[in-house]
Protein backbone atom coordinates (compact mmCIF):
# COMPACT_ATOMS: atom_id res chain seq x y z
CA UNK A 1 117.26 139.86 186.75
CA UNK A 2 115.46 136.72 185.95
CA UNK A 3 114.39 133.69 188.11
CA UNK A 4 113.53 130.60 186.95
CA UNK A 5 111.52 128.50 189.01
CA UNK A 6 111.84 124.63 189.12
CA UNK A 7 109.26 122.64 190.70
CA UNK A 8 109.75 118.72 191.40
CA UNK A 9 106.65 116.22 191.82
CA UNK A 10 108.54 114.47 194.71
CA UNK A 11 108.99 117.30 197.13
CA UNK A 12 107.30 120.02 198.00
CA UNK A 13 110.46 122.36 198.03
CA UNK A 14 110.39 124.58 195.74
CA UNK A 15 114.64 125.14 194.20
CA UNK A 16 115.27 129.12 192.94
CA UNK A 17 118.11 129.61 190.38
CA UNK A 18 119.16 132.94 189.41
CA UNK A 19 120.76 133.91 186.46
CA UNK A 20 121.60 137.15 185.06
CA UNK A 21 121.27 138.15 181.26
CA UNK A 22 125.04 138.52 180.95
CA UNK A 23 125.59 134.61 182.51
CA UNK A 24 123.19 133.68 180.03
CA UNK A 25 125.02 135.30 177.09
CA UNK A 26 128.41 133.89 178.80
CA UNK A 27 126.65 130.21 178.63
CA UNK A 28 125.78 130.41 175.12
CA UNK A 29 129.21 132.36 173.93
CA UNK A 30 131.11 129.13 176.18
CA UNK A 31 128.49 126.08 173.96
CA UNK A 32 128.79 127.80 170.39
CA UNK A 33 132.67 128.40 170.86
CA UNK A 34 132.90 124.73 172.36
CA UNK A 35 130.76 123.65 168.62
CA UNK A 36 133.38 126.05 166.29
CA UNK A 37 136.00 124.28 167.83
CA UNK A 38 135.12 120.86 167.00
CA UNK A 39 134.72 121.65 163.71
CA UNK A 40 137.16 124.21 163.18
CA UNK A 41 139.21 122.69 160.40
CA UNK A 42 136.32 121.32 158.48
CA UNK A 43 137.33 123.52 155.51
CA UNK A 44 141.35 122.35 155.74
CA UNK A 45 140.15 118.47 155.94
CA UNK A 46 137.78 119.08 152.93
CA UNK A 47 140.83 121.06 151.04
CA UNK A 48 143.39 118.08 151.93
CA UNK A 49 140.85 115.52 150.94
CA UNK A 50 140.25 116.97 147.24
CA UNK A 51 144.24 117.38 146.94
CA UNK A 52 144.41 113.86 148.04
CA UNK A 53 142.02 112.60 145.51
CA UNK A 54 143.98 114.46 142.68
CA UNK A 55 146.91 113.07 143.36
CA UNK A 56 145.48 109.49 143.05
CA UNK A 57 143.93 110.34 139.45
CA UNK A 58 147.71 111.48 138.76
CA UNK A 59 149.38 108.69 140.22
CA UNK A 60 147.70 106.22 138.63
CA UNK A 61 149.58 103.72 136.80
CA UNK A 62 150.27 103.42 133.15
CA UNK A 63 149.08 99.54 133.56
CA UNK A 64 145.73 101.13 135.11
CA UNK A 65 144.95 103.46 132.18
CA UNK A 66 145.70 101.03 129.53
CA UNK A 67 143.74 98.71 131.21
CA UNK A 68 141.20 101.04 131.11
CA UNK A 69 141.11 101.66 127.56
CA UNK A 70 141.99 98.11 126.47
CA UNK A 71 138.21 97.47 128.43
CA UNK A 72 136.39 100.31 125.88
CA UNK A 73 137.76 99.23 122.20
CA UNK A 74 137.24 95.69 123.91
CA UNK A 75 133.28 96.31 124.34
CA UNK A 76 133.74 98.26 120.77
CA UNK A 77 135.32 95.18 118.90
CA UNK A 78 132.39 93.48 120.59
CA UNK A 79 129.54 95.63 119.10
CA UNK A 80 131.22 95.75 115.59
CA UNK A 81 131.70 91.60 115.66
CA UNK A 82 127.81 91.38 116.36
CA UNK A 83 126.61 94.02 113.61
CA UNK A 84 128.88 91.67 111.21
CA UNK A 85 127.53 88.73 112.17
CA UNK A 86 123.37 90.09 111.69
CA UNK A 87 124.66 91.52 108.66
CA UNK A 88 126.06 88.24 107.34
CA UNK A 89 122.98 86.68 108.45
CA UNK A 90 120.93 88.61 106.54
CA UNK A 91 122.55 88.61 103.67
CA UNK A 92 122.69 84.88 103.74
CA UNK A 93 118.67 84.75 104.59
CA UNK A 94 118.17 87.51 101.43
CA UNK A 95 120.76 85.55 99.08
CA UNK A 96 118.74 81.91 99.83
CA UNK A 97 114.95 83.91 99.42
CA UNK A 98 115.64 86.52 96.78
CA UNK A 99 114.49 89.49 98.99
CA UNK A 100 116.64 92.35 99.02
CA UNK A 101 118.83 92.51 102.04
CA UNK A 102 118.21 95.58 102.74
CA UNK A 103 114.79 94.96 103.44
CA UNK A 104 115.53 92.70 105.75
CA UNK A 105 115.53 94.06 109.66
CA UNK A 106 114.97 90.97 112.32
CA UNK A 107 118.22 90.25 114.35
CA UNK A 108 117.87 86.05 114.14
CA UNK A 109 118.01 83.78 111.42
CA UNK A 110 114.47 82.56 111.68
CA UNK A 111 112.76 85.87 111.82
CA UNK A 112 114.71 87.13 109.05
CA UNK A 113 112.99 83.92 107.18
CA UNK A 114 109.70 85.14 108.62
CA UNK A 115 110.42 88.14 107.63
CA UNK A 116 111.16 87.45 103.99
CA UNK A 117 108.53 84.97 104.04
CA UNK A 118 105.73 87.41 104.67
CA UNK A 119 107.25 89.91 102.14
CA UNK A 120 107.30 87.34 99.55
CA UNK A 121 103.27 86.85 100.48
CA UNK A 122 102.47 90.04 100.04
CA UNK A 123 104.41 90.66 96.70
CA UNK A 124 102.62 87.34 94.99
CA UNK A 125 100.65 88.56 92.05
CA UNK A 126 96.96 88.61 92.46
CA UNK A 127 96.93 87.61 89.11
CA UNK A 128 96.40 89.35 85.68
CA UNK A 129 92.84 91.98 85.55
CA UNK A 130 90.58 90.10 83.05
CA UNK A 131 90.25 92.77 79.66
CA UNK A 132 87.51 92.22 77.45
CA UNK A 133 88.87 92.60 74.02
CA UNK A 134 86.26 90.55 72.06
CA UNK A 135 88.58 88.41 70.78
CA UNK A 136 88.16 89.25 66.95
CA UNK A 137 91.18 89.49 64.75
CA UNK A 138 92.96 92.03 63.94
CA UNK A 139 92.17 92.80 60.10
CA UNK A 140 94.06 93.79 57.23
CA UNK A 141 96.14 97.74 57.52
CA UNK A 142 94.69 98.42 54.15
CA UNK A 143 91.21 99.40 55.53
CA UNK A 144 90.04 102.91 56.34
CA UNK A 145 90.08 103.96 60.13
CA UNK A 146 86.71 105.59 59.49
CA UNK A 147 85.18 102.67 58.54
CA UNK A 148 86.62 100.86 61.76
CA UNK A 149 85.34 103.06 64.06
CA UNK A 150 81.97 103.10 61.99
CA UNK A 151 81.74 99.84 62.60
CA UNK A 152 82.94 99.65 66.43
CA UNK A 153 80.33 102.60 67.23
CA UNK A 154 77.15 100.01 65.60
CA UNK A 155 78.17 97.16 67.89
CA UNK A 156 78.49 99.34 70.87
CA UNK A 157 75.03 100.80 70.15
């Protein structure tokens, strides 16, 4: 046997309640049997629920799901109208600079001219590489190439 002793700050009598291992057990069988119960059918709610939710996906209507679909190829037809309309841009912006379109990658008119502007700067010419030839003439075919080069290798030297 056990005995639990309660004391109180107010009075100075002193309260004894007994209690026996087995009323223990007894209280604790009564609280966990009072907490199964309340959520005894947990698992048969959660079963209905998913069934329920199954038979909504199947009962939708036929107005739903075509709705549904109509909404996709609506946001596709959207995407495909946009690429069209940068890729007519472009090819506008490369037919009106010369610039290959393909070279061309900005999504607006103006930086696509930006674009083909600073292409077109960096593909200027610098401008021919000055070659020193002398300048002389070219003479006639009828003299020897041994005498040509005789001739070149005294000026170089």
């Amino acid at each position: 046997m056990e005995t639990v002793n309660q004391d109180t700050a107010t009075s100075e009598t002193t309260t004894e309640a007994k209690f026996t291992q087995a009323d223990l057990d007894q209280i604790v069988k009564d609280r966990l049997a009072r907490e199964r119960e309340k959520y005894g059918d947990y698992d048969a709610l959660k079963e209905k629920a998913a069934k329920l939710d199954q038979i909504e996906e199947e009962s939708k209507s036929e107005l739903q799901k075509a709705t549904e679909r109509a909404t996709a190829l609506q946001a596709e037809l959207d995407d495909l109208k946009n690429a069209n309309k940068v890729r007519a841009m472009r090819e506008k912006v490369a037919q009106d600079t010369g610039i290959p379109v393909n070279l061309l990658t900005a999504d607006s008119e103006d930086a696509c001219k930006e674009q083909a502007k600073q292409i077109l700067e960096f593909s200027k010419p610098a401008g021919y590489p000055s070659v020193r030839d002398g300048g002389e003439a070219r003479t006639s075919a009828k003299r020897d190439p041994r005498d040509s080069f005789a001739d070149w290798f005294n000026k170089v030297q």
